[in-house]
C-alpha atoms as a PDB file:
ATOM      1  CA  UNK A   1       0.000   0.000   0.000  1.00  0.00           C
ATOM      2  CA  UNK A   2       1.078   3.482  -1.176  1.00  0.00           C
ATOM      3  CA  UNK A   3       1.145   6.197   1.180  1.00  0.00           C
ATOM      4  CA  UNK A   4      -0.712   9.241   0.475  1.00  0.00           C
ATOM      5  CA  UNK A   5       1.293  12.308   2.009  1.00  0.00           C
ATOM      6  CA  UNK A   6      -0.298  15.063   2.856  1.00  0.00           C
ATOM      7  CA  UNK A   7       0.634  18.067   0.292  1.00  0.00           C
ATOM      8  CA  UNK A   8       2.372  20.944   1.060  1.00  0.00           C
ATOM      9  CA  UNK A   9      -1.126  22.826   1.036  1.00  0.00           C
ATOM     10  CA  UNK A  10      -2.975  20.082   3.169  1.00  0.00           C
ATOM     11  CA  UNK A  11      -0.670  19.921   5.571  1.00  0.00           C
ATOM     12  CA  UNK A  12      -0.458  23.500   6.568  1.00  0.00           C
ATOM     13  CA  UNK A  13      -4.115  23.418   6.749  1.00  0.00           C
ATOM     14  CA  UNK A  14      -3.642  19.986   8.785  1.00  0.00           C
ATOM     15  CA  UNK A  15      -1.310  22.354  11.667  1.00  0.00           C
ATOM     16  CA  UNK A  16      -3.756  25.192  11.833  1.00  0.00           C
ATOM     17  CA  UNK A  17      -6.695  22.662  12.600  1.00  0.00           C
ATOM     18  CA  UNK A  18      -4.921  21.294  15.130  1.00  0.00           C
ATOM     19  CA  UNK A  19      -3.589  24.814  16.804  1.00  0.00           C
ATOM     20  CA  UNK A  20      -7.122  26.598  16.264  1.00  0.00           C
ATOM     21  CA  UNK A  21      -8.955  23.461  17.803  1.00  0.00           C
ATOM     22  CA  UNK A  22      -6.233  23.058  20.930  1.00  0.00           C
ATOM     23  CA  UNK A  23      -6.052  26.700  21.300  1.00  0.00           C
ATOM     24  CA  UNK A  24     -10.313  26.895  21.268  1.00  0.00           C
ATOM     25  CA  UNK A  25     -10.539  23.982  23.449  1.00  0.00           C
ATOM     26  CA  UNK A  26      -8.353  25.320  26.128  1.00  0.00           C
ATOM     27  CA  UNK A  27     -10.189  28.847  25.952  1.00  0.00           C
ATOM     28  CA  UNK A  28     -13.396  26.871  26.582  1.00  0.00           C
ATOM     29  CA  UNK A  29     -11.859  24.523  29.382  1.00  0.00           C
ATOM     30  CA  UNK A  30     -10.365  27.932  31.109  1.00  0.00           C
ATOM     31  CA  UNK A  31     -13.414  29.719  30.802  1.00  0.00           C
ATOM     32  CA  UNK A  32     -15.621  27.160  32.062  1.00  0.00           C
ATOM     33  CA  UNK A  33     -13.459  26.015  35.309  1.00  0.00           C
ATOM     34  CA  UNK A  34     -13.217  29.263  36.241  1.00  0.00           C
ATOM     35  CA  UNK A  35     -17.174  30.654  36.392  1.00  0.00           C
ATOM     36  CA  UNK A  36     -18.556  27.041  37.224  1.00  0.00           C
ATOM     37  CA  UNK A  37     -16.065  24.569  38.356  1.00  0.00           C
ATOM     38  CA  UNK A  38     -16.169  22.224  35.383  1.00  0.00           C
ATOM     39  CA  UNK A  39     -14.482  21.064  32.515  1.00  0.00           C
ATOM     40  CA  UNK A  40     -16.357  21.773  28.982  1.00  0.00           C
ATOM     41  CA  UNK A  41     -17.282  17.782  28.629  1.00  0.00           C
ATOM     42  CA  UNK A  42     -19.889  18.425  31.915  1.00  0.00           C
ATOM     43  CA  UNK A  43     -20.966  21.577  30.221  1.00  0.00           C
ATOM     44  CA  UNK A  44     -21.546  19.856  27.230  1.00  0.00           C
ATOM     45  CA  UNK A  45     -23.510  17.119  29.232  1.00  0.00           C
ATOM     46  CA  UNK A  46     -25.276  19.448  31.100  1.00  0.00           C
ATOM     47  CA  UNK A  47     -26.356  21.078  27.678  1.00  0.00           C
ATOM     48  CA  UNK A  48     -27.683  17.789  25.887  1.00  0.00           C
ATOM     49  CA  UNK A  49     -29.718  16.889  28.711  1.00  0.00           C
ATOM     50  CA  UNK A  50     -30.950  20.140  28.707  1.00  0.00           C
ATOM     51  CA  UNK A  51     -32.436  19.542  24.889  1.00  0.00           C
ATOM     52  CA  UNK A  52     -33.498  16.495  25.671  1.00  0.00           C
ATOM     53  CA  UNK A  53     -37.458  15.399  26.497  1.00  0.00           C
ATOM     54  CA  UNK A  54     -37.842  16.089  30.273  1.00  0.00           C
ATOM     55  CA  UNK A  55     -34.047  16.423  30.327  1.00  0.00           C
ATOM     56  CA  UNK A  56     -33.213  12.998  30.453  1.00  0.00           C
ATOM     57  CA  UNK A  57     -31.184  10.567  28.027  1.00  0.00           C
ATOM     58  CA  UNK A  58     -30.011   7.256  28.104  1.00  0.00           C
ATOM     59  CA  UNK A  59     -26.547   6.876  28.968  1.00  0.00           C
ATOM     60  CA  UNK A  60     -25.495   5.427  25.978  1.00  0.00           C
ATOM     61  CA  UNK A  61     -27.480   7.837  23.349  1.00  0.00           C
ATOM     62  CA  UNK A  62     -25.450  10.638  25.577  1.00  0.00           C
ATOM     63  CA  UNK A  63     -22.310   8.713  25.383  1.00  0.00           C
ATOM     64  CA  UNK A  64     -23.194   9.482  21.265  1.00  0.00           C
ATOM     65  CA  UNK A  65     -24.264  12.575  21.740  1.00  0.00           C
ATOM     66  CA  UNK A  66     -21.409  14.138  23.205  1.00  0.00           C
ATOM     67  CA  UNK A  67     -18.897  11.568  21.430  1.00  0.00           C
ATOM     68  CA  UNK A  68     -17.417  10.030  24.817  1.00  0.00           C
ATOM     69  CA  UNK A  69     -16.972   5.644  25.673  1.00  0.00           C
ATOM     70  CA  UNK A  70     -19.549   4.927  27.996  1.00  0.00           C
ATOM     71  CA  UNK A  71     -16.779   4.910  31.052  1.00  0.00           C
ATOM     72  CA  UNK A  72     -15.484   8.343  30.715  1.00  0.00           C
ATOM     73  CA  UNK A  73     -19.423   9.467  31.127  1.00  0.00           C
ATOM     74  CA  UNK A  74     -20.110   7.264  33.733  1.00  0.00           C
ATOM     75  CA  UNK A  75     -17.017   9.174  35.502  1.00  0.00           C
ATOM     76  CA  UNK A  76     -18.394  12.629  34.826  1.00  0.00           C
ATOM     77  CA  UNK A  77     -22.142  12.133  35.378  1.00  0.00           C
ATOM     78  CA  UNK A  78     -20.702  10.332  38.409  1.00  0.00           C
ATOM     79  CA  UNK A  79     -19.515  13.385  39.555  1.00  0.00           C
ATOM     80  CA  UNK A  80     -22.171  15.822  38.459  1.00  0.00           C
ATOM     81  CA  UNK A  81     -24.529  13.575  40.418  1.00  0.00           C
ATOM     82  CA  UNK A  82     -22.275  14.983  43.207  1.00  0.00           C
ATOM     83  CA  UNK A  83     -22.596  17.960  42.640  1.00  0.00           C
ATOM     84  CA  UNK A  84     -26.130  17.658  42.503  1.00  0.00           C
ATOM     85  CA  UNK A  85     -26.801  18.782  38.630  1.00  0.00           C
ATOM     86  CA  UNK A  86     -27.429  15.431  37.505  1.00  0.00           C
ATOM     87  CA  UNK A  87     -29.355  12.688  38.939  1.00  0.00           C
ATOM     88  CA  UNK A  88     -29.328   8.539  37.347  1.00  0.00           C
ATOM     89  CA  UNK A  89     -32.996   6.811  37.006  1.00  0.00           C
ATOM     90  CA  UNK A  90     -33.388   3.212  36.033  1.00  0.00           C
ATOM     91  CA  UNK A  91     -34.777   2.747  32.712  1.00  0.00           C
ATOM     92  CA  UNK A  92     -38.625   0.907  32.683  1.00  0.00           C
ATOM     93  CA  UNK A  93     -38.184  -1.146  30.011  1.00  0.00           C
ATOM     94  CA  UNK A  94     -34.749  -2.576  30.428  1.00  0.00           C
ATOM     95  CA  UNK A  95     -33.532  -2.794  33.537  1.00  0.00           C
ATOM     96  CA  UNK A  96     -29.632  -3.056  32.453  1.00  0.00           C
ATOM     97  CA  UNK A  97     -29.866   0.847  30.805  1.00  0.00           C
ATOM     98  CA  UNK A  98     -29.910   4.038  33.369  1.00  0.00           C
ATOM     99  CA  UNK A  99     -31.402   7.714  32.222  1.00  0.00           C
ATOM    100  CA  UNK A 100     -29.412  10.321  33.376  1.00  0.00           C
ATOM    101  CA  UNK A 101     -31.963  13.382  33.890  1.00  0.00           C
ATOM    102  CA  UNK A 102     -30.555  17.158  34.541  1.00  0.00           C
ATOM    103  CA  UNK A 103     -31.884  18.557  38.111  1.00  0.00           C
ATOM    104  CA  UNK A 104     -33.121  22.242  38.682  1.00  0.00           C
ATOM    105  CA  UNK A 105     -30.152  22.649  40.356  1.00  0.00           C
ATOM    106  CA  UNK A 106     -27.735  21.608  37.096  1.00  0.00           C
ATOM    107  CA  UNK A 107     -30.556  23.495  35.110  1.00  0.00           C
ATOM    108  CA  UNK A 108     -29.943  26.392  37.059  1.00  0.00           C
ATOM    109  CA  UNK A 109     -26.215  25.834  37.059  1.00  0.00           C
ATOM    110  CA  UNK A 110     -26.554  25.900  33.168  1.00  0.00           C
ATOM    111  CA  UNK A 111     -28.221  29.257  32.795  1.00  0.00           C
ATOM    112  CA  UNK A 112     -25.664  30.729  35.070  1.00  0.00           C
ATOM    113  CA  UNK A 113     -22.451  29.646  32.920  1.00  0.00           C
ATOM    114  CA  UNK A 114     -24.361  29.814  29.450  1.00  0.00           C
ATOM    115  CA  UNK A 115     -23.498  33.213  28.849  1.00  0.00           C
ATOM    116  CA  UNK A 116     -19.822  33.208  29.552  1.00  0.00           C
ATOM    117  CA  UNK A 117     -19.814  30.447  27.605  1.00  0.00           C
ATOM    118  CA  UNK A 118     -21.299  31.775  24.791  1.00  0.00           C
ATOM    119  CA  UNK A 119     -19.367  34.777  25.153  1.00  0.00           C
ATOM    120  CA  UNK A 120     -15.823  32.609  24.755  1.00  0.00           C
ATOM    121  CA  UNK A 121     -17.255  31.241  22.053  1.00  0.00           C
ATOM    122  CA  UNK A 122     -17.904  34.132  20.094  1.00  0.00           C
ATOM    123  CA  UNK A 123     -14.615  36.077  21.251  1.00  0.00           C
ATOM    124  CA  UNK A 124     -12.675  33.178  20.439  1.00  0.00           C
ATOM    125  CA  UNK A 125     -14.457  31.816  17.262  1.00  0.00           C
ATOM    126  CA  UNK A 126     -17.286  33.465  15.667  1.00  0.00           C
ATOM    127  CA  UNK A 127     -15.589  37.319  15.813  1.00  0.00           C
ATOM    128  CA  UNK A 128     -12.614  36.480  13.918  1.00  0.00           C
ATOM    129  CA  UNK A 129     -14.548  34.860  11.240  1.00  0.00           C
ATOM    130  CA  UNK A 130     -16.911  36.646   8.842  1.00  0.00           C
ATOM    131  CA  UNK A 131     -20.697  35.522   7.706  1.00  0.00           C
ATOM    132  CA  UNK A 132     -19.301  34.046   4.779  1.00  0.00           C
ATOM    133  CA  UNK A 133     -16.737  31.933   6.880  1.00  0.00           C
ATOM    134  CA  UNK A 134     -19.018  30.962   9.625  1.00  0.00           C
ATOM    135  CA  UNK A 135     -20.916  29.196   6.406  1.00  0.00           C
ATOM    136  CA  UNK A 136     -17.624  27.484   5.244  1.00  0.00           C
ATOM    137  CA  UNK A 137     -17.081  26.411   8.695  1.00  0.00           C
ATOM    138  CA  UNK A 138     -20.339  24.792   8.948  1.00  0.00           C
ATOM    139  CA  UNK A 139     -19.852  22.628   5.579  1.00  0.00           C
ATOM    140  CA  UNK A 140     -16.046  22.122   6.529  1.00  0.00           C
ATOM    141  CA  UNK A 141     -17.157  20.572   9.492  1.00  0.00           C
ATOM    142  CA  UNK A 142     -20.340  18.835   8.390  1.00  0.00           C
ATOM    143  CA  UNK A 143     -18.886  17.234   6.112  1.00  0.00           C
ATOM    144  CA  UNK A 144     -16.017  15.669   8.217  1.00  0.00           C
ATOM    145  CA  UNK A 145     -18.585  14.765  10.204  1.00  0.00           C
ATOM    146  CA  UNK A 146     -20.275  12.681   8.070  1.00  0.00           C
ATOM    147  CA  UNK A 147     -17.093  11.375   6.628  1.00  0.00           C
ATOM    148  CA  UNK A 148     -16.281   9.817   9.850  1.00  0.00           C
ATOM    149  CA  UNK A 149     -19.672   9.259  11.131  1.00  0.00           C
ATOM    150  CA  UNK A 150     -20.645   7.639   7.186  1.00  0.00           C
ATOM    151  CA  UNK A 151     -23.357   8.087   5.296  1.00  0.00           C
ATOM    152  CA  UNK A 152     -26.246   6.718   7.468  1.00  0.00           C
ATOM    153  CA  UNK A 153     -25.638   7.061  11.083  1.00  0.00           C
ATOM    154  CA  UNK A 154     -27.665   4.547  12.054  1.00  0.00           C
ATOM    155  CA  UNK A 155     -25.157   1.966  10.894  1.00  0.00           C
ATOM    156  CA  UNK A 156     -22.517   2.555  13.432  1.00  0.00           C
ATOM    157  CA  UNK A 157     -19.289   1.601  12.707  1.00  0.00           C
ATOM    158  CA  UNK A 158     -18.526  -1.358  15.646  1.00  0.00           C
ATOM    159  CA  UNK A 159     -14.849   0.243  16.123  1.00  0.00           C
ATOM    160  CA  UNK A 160     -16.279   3.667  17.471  1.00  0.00           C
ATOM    161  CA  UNK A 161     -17.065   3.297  21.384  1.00  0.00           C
ATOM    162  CA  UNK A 162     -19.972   6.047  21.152  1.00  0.00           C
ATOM    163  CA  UNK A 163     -21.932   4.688  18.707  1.00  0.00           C
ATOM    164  CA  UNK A 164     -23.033   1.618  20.363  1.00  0.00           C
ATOM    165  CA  UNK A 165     -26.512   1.371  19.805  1.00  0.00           C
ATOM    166  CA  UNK A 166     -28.760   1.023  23.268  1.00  0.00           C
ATOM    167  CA  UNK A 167     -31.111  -1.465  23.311  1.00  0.00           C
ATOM    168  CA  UNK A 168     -34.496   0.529  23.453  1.00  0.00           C
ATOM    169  CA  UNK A 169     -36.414   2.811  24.679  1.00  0.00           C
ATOM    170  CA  UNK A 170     -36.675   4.148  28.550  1.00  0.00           C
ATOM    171  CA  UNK A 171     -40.149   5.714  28.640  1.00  0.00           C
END
């Protein structure tokens, strides 16, 4: 098998992926632990259940929401459950699967940070970009997203921890 370097063209775009996305991540992270305690993976929990009917999911369509193995969310629900902005509910219909479910108190935690988080966001994205850009950056993206998620993604890949498919319904 051949391998197919990157060009000279791809792979500068390759490094300044990699440096926006580190350097955005970390402006998120800083932002985050230092108004509300946590680490932008609980905010980003916190948020999903916070879409979600009655703002509850299934641990394992939350693992695939938020593109974490089913461990690492175990640890941080684990310890927003601590914290009180989370709380874990057996599911009805199969007694294996748990529903985590966002309290008032994590509901109220979320409305709090929101908008400093939206504000890093925008600071550190969305103003350095114009409207034209922010469109680019929304078919960049969705299309590596589909790339690695493939075409339908209800045929997970096995190989992808996330995408493990639950085995019903909770309600």
């Amino acid at each position: 098998m051949t391998t197919r370097w990157l060009t000279s063209e791809e792979q500068r775009a390759w490094r300044a992926y990699i440096a926006a996305s580190h350097l955005l991540e970390d402006a998120i992270d800083r932002q985050l632990q230092q108004e509300a305690g946590m680490p932008h993976l609980y905010y980003s929990i916190l948020a999903n259940l916070s879409e979600a009917p009655e703002r509850g999911l299934r641990m394992t369509d939350l693992a695939e929401r938020t593109k974490i193995t089913r461990s690492r969310l175990t640890y941080a629900v684990t310890r927003l459950e601590k914290d009180g902005a989370v709380r874990r509910e057996g599911c009805r219909m199969d007694k294996r699967g748990s529903i985590a479910v966002l309290t008032d108190e994590g509901m109220e935690l979320l409305e709090r940070t929101a908008p400093g988080h939206v504000e890093t966001v925008r600071a550190a994205l969305f103003d350095h970009l114009t409207p034209g850009q922010v469109g680019q950056l929304e078919e960049i993206c969705a299309a590596v997203a589909r790339g690695l998620e493939g075409d339908d993604p209800q045929a997970a890949p096995d190989d992808v921890p996330w995408r493990r498919r639950s085995s019903g319904s909770c309600t």
